[in-house]
PDB file of N, CA and C in Angstrom:
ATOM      1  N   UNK A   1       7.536  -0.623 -79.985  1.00  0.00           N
ATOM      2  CA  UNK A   1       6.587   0.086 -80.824  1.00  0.00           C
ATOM      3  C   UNK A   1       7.328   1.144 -81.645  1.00  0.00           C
ATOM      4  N   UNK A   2       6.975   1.289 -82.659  1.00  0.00           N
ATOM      5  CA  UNK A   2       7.217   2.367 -83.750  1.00  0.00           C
ATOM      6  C   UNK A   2       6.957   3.773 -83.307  1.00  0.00           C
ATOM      7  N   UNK A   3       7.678   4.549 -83.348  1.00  0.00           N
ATOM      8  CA  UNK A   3       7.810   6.035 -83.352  1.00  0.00           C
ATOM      9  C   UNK A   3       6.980   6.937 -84.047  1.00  0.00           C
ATOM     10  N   UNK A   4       6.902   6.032 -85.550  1.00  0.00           N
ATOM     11  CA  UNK A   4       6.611   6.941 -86.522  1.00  0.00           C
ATOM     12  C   UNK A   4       6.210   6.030 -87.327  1.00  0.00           C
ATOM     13  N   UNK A   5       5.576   6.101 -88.569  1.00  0.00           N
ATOM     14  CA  UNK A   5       5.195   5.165 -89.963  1.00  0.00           C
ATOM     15  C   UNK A   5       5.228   5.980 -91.077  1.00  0.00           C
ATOM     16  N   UNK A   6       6.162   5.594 -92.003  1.00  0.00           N
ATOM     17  CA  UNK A   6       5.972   6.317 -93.222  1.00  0.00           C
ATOM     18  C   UNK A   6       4.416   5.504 -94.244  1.00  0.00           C
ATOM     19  N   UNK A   7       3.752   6.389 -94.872  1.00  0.00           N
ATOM     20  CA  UNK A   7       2.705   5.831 -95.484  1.00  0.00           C
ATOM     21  C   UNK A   7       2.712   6.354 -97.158  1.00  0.00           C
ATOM     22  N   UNK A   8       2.948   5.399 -97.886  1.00  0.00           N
ATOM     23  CA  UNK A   8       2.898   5.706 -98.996  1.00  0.00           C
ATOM     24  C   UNK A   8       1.802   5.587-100.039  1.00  0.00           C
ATOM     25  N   UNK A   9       1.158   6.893-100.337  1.00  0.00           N
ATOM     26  CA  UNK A   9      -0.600   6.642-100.861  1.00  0.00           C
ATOM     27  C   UNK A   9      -0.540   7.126-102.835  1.00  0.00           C
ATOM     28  N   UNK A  10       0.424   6.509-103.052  1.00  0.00           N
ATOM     29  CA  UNK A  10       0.673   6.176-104.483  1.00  0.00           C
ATOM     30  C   UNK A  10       0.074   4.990-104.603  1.00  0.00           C
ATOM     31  N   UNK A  11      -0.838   5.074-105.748  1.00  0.00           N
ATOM     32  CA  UNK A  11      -1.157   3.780-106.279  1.00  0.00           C
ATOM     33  C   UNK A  11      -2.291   3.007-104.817  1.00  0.00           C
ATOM     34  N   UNK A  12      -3.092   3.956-104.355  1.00  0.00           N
ATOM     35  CA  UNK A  12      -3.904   3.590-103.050  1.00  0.00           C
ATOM     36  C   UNK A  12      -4.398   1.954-103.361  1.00  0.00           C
ATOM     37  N   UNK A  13      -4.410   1.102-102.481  1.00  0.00           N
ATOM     38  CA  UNK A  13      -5.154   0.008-102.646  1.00  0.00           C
ATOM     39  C   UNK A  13      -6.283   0.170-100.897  1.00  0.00           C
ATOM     40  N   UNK A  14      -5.640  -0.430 -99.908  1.00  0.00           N
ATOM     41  CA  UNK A  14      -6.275  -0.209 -98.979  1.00  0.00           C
ATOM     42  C   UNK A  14      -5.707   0.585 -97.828  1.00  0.00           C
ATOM     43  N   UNK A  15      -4.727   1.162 -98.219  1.00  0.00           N
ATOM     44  CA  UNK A  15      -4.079   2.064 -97.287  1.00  0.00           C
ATOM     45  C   UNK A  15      -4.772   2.801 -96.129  1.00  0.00           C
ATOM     46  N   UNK A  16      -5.492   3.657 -97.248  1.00  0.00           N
ATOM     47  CA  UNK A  16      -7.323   4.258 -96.851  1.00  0.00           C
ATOM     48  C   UNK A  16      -7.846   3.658 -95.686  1.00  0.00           C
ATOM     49  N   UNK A  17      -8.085   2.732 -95.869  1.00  0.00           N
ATOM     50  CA  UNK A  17      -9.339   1.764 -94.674  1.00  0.00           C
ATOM     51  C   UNK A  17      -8.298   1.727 -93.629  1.00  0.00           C
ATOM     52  N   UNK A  18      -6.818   1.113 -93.910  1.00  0.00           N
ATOM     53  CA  UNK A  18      -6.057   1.300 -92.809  1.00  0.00           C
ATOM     54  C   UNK A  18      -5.143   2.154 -92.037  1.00  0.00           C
ATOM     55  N   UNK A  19      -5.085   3.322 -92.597  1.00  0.00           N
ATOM     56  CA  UNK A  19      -5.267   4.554 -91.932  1.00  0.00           C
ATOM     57  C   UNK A  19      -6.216   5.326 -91.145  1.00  0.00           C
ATOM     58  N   UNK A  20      -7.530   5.247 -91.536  1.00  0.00           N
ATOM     59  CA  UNK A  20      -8.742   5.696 -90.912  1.00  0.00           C
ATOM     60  C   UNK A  20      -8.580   4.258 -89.488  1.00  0.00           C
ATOM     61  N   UNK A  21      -8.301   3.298 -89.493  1.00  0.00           N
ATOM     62  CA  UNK A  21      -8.369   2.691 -88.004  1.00  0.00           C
ATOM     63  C   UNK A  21      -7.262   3.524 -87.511  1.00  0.00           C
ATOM     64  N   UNK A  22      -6.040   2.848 -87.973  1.00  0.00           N
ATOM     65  CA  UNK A  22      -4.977   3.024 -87.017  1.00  0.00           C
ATOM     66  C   UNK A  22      -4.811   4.374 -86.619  1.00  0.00           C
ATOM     67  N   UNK A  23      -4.518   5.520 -87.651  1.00  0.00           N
ATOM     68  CA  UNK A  23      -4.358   7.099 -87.640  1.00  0.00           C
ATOM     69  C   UNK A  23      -5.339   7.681 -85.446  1.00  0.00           C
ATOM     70  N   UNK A  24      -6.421   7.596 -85.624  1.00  0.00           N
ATOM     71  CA  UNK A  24      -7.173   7.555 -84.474  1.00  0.00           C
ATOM     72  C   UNK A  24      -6.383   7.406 -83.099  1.00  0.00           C
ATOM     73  N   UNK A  25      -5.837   5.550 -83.406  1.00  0.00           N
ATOM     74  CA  UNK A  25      -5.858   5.332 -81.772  1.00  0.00           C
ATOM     75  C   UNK A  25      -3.920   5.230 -81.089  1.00  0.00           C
ATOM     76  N   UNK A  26      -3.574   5.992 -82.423  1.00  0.00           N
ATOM     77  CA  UNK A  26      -1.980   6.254 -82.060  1.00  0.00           C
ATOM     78  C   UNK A  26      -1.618   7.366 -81.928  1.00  0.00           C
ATOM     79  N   UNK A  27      -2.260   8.437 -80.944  1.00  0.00           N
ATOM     80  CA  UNK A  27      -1.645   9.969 -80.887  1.00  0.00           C
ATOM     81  C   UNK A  27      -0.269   9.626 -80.686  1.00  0.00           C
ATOM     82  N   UNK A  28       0.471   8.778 -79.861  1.00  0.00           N
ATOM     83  CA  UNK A  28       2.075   8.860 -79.723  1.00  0.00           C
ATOM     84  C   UNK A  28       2.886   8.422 -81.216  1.00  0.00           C
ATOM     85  N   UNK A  29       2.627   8.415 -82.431  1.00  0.00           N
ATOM     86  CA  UNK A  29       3.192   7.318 -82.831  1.00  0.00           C
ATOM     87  C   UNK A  29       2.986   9.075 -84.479  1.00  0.00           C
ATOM     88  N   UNK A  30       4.047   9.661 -85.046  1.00  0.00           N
ATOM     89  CA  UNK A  30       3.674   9.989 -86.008  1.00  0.00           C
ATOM     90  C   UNK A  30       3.633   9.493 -87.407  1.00  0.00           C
ATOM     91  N   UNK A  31       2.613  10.245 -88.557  1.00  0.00           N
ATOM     92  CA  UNK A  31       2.186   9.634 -89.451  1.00  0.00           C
ATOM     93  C   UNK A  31       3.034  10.406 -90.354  1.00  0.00           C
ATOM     94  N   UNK A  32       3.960   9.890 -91.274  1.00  0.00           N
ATOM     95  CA  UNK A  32       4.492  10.967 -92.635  1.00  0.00           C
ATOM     96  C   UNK A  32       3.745  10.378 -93.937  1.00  0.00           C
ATOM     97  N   UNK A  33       2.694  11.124 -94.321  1.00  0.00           N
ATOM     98  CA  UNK A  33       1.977  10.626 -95.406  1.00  0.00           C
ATOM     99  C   UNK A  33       2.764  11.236 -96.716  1.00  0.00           C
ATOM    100  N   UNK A  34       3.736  10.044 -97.747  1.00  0.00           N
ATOM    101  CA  UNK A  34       4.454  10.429 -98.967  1.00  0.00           C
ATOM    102  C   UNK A  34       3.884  10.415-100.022  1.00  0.00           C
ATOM    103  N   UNK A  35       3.728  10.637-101.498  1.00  0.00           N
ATOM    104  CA  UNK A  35       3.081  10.525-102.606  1.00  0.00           C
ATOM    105  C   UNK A  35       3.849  10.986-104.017  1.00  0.00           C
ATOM    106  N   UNK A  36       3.562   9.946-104.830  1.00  0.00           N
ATOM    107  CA  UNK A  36       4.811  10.035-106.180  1.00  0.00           C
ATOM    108  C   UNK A  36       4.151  11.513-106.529  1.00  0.00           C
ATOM    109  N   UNK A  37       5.243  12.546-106.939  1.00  0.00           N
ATOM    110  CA  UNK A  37       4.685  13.796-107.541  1.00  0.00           C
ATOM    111  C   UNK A  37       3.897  13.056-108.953  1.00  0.00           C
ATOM    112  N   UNK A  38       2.841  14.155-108.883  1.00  0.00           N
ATOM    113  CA  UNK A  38       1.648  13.859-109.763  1.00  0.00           C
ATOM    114  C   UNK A  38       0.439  12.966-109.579  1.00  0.00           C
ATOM    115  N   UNK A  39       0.646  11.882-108.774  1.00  0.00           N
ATOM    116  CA  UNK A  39      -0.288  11.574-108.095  1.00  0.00           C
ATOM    117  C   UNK A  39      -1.176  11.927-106.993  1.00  0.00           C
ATOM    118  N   UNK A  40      -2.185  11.543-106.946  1.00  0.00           N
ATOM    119  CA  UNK A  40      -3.676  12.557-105.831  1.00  0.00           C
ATOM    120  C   UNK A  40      -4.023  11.467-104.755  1.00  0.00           C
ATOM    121  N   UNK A  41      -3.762  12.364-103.661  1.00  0.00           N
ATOM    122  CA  UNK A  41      -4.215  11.558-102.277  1.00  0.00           C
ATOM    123  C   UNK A  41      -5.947  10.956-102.741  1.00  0.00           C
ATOM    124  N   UNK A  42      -5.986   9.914-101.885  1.00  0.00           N
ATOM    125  CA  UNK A  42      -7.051   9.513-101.984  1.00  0.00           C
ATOM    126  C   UNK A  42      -8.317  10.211-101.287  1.00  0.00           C
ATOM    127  N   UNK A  43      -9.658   9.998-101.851  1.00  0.00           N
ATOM    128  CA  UNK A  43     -10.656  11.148-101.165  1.00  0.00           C
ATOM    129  C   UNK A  43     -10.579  11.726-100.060  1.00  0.00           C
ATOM    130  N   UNK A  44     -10.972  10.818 -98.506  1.00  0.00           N
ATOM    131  CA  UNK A  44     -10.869  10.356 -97.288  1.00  0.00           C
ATOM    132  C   UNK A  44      -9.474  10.943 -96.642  1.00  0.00           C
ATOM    133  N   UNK A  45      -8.218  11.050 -97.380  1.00  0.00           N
ATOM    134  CA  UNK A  45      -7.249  11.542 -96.276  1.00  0.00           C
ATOM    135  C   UNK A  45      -7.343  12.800 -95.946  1.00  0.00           C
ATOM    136  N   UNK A  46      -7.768  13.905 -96.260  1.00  0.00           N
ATOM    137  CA  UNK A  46      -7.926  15.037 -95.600  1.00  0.00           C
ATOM    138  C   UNK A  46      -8.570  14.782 -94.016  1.00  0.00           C
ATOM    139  N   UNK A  47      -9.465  14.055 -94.120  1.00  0.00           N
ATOM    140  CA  UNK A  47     -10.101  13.813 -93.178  1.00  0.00           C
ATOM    141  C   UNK A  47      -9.332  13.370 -91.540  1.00  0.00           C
ATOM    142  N   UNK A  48      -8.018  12.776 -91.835  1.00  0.00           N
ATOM    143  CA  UNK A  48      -6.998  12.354 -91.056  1.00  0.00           C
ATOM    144  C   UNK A  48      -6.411  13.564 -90.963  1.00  0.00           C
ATOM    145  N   UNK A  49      -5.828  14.642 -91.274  1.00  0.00           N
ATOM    146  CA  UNK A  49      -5.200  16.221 -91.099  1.00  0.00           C
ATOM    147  C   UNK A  49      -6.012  16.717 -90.188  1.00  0.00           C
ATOM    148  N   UNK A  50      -7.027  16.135 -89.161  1.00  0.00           N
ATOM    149  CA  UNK A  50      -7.681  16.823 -87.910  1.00  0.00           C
ATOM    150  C   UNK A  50      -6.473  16.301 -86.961  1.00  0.00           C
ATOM    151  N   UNK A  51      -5.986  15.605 -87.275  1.00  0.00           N
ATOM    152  CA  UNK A  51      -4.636  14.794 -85.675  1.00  0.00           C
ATOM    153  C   UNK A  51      -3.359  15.412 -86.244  1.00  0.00           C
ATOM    154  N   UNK A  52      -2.852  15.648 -84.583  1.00  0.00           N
ATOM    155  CA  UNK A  52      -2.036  16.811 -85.278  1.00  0.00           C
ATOM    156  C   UNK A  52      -0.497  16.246 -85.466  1.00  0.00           C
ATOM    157  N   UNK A  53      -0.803  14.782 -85.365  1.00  0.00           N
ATOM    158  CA  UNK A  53       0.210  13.364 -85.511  1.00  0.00           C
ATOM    159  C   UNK A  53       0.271  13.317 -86.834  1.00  0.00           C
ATOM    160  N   UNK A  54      -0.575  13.580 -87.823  1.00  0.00           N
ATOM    161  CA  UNK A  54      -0.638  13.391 -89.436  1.00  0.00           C
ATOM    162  C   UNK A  54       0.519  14.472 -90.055  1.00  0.00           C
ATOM    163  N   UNK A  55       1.651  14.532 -90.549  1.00  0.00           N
ATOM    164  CA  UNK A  55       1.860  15.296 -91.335  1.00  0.00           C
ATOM    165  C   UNK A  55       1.875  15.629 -92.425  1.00  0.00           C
ATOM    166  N   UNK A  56       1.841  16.693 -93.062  1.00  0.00           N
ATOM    167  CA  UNK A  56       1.248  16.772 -94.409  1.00  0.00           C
ATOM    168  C   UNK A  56       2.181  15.735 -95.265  1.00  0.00           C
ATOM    169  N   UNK A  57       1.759  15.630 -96.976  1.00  0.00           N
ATOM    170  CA  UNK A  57       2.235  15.158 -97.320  1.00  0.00           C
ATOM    171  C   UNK A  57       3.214  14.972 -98.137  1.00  0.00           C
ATOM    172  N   UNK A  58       4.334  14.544 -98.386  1.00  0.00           N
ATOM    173  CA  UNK A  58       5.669  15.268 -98.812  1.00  0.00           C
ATOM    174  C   UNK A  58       5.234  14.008-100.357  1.00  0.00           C
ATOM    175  N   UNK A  59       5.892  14.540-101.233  1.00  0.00           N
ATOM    176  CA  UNK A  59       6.042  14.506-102.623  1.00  0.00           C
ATOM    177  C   UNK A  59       7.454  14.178-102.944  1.00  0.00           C
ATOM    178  N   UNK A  60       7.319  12.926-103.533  1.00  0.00           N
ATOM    179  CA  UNK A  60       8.556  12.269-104.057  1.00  0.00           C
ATOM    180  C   UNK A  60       8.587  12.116-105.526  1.00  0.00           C
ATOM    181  N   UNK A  61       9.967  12.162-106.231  1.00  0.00           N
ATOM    182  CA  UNK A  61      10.235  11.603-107.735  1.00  0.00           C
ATOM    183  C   UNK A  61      10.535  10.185-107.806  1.00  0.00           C
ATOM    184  N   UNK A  62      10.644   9.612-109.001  1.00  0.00           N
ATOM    185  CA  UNK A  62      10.747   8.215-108.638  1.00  0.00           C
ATOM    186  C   UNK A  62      12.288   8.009-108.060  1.00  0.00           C
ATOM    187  N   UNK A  63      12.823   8.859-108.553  1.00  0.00           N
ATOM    188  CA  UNK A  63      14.501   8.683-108.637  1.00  0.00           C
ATOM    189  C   UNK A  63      14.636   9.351-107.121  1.00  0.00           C
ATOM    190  N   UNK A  64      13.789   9.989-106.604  1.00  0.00           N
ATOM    191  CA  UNK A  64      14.199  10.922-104.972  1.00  0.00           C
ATOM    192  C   UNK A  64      13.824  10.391-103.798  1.00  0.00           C
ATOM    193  N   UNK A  65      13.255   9.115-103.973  1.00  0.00           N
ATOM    194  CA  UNK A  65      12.306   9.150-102.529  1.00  0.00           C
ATOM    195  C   UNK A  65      13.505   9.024-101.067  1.00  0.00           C
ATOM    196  N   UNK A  66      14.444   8.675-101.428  1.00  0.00           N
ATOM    197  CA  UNK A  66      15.831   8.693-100.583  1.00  0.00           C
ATOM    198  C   UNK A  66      16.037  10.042 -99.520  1.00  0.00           C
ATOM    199  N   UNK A  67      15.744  11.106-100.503  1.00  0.00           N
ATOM    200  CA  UNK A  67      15.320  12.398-100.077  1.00  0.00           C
ATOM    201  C   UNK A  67      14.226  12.578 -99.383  1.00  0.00           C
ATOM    202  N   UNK A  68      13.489  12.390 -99.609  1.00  0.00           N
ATOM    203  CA  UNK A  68      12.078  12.896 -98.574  1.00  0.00           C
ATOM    204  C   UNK A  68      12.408  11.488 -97.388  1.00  0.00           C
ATOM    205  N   UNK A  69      12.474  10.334 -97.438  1.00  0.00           N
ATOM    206  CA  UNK A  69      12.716   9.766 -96.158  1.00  0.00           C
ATOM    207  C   UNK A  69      14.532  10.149 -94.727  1.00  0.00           C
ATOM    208  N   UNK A  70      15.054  10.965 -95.654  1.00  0.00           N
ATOM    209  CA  UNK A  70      15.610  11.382 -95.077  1.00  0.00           C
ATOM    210  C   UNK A  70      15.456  12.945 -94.406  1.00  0.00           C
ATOM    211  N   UNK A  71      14.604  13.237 -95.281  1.00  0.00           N
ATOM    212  CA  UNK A  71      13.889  14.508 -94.390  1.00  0.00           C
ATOM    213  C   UNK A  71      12.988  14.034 -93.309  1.00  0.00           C
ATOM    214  N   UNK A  72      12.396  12.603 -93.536  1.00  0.00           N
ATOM    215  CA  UNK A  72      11.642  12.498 -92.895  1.00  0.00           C
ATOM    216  C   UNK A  72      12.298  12.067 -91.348  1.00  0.00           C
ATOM    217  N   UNK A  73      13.478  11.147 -91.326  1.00  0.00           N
ATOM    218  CA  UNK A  73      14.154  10.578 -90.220  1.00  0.00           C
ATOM    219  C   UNK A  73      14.724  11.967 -89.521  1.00  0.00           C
ATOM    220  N   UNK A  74      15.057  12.585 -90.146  1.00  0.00           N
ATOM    221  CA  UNK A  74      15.821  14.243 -89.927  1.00  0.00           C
ATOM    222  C   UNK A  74      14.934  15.057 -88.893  1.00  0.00           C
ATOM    223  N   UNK A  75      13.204  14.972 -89.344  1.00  0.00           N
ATOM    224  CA  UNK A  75      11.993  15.482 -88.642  1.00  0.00           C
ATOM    225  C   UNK A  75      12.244  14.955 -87.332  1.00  0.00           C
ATOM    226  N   UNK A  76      11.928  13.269 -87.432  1.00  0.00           N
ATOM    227  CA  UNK A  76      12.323  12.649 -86.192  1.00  0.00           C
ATOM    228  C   UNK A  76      12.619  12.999 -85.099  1.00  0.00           C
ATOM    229  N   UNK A  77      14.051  13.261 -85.532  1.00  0.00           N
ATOM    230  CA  UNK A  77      15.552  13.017 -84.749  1.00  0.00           C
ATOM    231  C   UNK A  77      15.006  14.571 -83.868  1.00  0.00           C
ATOM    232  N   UNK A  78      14.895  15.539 -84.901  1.00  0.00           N
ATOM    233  CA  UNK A  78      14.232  16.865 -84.035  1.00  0.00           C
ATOM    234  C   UNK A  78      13.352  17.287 -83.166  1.00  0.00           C
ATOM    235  N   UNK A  79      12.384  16.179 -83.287  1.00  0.00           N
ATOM    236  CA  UNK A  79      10.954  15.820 -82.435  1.00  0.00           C
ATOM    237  C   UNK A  79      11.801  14.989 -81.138  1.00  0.00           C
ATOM    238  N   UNK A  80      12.327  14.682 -81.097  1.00  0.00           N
ATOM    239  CA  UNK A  80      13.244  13.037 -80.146  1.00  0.00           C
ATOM    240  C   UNK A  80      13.878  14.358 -79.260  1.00  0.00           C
ATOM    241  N   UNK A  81      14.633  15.371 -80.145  1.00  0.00           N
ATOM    242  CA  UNK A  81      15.652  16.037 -78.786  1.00  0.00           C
ATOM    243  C   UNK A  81      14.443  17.072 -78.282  1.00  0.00           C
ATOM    244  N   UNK A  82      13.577  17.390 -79.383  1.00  0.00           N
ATOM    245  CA  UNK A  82      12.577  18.356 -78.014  1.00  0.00           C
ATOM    246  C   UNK A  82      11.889  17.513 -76.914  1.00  0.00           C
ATOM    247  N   UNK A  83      12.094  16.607 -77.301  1.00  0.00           N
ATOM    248  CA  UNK A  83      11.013  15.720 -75.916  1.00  0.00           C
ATOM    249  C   UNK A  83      12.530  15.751 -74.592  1.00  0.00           C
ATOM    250  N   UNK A  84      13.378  15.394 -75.424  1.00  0.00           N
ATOM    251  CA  UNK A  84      13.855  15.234 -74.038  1.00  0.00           C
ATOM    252  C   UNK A  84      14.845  16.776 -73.522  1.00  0.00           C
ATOM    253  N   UNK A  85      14.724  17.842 -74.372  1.00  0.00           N
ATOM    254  CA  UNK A  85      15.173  19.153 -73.728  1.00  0.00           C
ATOM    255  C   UNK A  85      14.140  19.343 -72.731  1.00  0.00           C
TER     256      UNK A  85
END
């Protein structure tokens, strides 16, 4: 099983519907919700920021997203050694 899922809500198609299932019944598993700068989360995701598995959402350029998924593996790796300190 996956650790983590990056979710990318640029250009939403059904992301939405499948976040509202899955988001719920995976407290172990975190969510990094990304989005092209200038684009707007879809209505409904605030609604997922009640689990405290959701993290906010980081903002990418087209030319950067290299950057924010490496912040994001970076988050990880930091979450991984507090579990096991």
């Amino acid at each position: 099983m996956s650790r983590f899922v990056i979710a990318d809500l640029s250009s939403v198609r059904s992301i939405g519907h499948e976040l509202a299932i899955i988001v719920p019944k995976l407290p172990s598993v975190t969510f990094y919700p990304i989005i092209l700068k200038g684009e707007k989360e879809y209505g409904m995701f605030n609604d997922l920021l009640i689990y405290h598995w959701v993290r906010p959402i980081k903002e990418y350029l087209p030319n950067g997203i290299k950057e924010v998924l490496e912040a994001i593996i970076d988050d990880q790796a930091k979450q991984k050694e507090e579990l096991l300190d």
